[in-house]
C-alpha atoms as a PDB file:
ATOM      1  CA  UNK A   1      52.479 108.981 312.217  1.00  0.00           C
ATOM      2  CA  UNK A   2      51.573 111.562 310.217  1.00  0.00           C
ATOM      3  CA  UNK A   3      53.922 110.766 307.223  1.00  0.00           C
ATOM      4  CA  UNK A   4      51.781 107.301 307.078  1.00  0.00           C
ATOM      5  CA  UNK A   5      48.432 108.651 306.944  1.00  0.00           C
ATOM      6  CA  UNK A   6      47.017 110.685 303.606  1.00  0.00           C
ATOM      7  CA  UNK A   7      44.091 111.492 302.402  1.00  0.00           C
ATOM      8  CA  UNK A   8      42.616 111.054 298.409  1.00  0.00           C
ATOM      9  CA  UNK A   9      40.184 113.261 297.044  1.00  0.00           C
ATOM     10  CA  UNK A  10      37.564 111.027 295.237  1.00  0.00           C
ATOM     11  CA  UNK A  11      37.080 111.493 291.732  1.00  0.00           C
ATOM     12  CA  UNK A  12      34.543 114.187 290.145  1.00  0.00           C
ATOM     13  CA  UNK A  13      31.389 112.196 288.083  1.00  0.00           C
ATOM     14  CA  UNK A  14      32.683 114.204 284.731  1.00  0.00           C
ATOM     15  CA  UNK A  15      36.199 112.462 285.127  1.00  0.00           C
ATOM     16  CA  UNK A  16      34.344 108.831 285.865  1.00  0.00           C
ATOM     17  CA  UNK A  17      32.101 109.202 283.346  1.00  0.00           C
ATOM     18  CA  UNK A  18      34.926 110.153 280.938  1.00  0.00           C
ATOM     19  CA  UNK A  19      36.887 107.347 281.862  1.00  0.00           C
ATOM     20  CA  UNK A  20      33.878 104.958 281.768  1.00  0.00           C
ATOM     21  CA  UNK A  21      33.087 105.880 277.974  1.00  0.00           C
ATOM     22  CA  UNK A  22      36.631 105.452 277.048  1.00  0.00           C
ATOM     23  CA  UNK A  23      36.304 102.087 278.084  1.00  0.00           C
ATOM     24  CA  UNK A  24      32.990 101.641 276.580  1.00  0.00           C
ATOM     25  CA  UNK A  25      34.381 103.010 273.176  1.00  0.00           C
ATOM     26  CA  UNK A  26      37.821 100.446 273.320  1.00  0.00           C
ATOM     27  CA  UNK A  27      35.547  97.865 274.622  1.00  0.00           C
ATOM     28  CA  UNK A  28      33.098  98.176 272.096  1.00  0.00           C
ATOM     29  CA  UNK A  29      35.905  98.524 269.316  1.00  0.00           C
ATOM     30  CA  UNK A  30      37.357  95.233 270.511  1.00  0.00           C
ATOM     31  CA  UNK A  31      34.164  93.477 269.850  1.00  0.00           C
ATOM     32  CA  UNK A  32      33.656  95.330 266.360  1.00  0.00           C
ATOM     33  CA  UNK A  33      37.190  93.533 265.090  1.00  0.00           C
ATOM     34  CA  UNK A  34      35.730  90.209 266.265  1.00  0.00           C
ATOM     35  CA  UNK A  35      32.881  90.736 264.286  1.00  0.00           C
ATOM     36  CA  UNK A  36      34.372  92.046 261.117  1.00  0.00           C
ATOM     37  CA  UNK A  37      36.544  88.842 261.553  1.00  0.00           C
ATOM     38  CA  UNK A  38      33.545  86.740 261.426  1.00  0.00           C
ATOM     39  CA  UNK A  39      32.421  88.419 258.194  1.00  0.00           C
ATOM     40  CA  UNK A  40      35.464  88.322 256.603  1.00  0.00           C
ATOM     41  CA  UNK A  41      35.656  84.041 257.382  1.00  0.00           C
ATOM     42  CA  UNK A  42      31.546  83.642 256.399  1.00  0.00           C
ATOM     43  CA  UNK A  43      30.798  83.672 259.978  1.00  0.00           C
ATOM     44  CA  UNK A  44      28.773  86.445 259.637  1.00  0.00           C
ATOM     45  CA  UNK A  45      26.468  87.556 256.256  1.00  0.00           C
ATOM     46  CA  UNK A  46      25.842  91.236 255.965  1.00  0.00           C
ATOM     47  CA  UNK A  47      22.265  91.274 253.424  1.00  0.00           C
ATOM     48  CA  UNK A  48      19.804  93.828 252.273  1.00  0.00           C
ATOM     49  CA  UNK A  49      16.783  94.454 254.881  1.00  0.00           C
ATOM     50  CA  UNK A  50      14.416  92.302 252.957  1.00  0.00           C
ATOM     51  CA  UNK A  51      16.785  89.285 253.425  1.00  0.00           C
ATOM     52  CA  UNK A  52      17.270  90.175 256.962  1.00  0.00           C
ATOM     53  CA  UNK A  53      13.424  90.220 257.401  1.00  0.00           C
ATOM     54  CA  UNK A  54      12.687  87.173 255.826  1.00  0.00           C
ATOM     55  CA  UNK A  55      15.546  85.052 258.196  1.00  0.00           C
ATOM     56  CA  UNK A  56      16.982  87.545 261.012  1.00  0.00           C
ATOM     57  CA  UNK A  57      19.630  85.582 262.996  1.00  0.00           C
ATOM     58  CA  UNK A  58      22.596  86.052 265.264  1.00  0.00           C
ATOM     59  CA  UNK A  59      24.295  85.471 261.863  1.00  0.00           C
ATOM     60  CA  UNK A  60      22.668  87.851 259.624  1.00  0.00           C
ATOM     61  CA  UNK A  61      23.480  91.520 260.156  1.00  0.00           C
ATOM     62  CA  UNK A  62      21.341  93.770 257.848  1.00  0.00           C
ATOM     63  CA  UNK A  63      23.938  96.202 255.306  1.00  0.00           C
ATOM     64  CA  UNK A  64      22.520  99.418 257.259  1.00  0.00           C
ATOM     65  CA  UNK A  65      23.544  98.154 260.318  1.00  0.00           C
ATOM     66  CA  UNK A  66      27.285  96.910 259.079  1.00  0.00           C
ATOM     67  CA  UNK A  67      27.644 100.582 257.537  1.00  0.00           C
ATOM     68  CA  UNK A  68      26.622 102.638 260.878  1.00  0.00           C
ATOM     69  CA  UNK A  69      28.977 100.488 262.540  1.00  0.00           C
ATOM     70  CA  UNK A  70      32.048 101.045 259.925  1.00  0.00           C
ATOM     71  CA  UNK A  71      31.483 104.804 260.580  1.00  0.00           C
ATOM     72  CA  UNK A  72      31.018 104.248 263.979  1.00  0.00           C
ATOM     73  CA  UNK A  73      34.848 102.251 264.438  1.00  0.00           C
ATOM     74  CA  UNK A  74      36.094 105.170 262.042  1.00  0.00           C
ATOM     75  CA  UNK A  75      35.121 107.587 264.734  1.00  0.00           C
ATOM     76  CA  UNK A  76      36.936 105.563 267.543  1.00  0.00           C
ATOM     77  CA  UNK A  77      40.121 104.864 265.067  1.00  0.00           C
ATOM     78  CA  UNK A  78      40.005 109.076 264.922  1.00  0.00           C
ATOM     79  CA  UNK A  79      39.501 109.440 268.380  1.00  0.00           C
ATOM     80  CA  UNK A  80      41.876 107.532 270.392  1.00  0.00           C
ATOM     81  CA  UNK A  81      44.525 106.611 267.100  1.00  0.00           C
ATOM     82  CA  UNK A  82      44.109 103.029 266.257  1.00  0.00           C
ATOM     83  CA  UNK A  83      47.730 102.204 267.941  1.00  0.00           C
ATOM     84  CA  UNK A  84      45.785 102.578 271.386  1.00  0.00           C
ATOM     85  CA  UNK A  85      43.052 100.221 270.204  1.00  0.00           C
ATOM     86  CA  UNK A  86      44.485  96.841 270.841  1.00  0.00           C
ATOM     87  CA  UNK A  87      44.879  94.214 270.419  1.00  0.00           C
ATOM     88  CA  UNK A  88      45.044  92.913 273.781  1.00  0.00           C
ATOM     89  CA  UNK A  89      46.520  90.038 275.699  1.00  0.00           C
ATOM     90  CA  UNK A  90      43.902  88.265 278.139  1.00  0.00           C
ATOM     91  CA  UNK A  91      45.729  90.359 281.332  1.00  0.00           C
ATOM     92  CA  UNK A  92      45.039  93.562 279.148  1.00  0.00           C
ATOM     93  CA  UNK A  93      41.034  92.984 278.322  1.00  0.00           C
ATOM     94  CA  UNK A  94      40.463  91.534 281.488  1.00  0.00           C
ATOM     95  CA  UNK A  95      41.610  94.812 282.894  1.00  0.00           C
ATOM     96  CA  UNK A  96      39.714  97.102 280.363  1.00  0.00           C
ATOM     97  CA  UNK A  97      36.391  94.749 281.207  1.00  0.00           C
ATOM     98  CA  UNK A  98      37.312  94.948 285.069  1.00  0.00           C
ATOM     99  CA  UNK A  99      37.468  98.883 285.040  1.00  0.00           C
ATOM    100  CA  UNK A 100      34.527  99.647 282.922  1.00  0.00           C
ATOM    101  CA  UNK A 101      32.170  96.854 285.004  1.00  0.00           C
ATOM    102  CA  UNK A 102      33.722  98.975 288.671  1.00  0.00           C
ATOM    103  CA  UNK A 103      33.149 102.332 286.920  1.00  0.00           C
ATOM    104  CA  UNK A 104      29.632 101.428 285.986  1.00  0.00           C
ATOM    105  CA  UNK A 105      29.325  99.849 289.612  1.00  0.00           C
ATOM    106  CA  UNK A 106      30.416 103.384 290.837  1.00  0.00           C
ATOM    107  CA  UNK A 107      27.559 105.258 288.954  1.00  0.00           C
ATOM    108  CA  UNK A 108      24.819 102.790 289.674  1.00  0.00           C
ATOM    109  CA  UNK A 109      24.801  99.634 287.161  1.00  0.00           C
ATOM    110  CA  UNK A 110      25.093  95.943 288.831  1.00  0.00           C
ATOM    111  CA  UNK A 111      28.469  94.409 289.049  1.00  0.00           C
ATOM    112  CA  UNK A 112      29.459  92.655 285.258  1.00  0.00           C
ATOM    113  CA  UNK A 113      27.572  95.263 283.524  1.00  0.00           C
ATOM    114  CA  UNK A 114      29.320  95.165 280.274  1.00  0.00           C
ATOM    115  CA  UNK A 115      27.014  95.568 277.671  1.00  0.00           C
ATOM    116  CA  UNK A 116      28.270  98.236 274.574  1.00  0.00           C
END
């Protein structure tokens, strides 16, 4: 009997927290590519703040804003080495999504948390 039974030690917070902004960082990366693609077809318009003001959209993304983010991906790429950024198939994101929405679970957010 005994050779069927064992016993795991949960995880400490540190090492689910450090897991869960892992995720949050590839996550968010993921979704930084998409967006860059959008820019790069016309999707998306990066213009100065007085354009944004006059028409702010879902569309419009104000130059400040694209530049934080640049440094902000540059940061990741440094980080974890671009090679363990993606791309993903659907199996793989689904995964990365899964895990950071059951960490978050873990420390308190709802279920499908998966905002970045």
């Amino acid at each position: 009997m005994i050779d069927r039974e064992w016993v795991e030690e949960p995880r400490s917070l540190s090492e689910i927290m450090d897991a869960e902004n892992e995720l949050f960082d590839k996550v968010w990366y993921n979704r930084h590519q998409n967006w860059l693609y959008e820019i790069e077809t016309g999707k998306q318009k990066i213009v100065n703040v007085k354009e944004y003001k006059r028409e702010p959209s879902n569309w419009v993304t104000p130059t400040h804003v694209y530049n934080a983010a640049r440094k902000a991906a540059e940061k990741v790429e440094k980080k974890y080495g671009s090679e363990n950024l993606g791309p993903w198939d659907d199996f793989e994101w689904g995964m990365l999504n899964g895990k950071l929405s059951a960490l978050r679970w873990v420390t308190g957010s709802e279920w499908d948390f998966l905002d970045t």
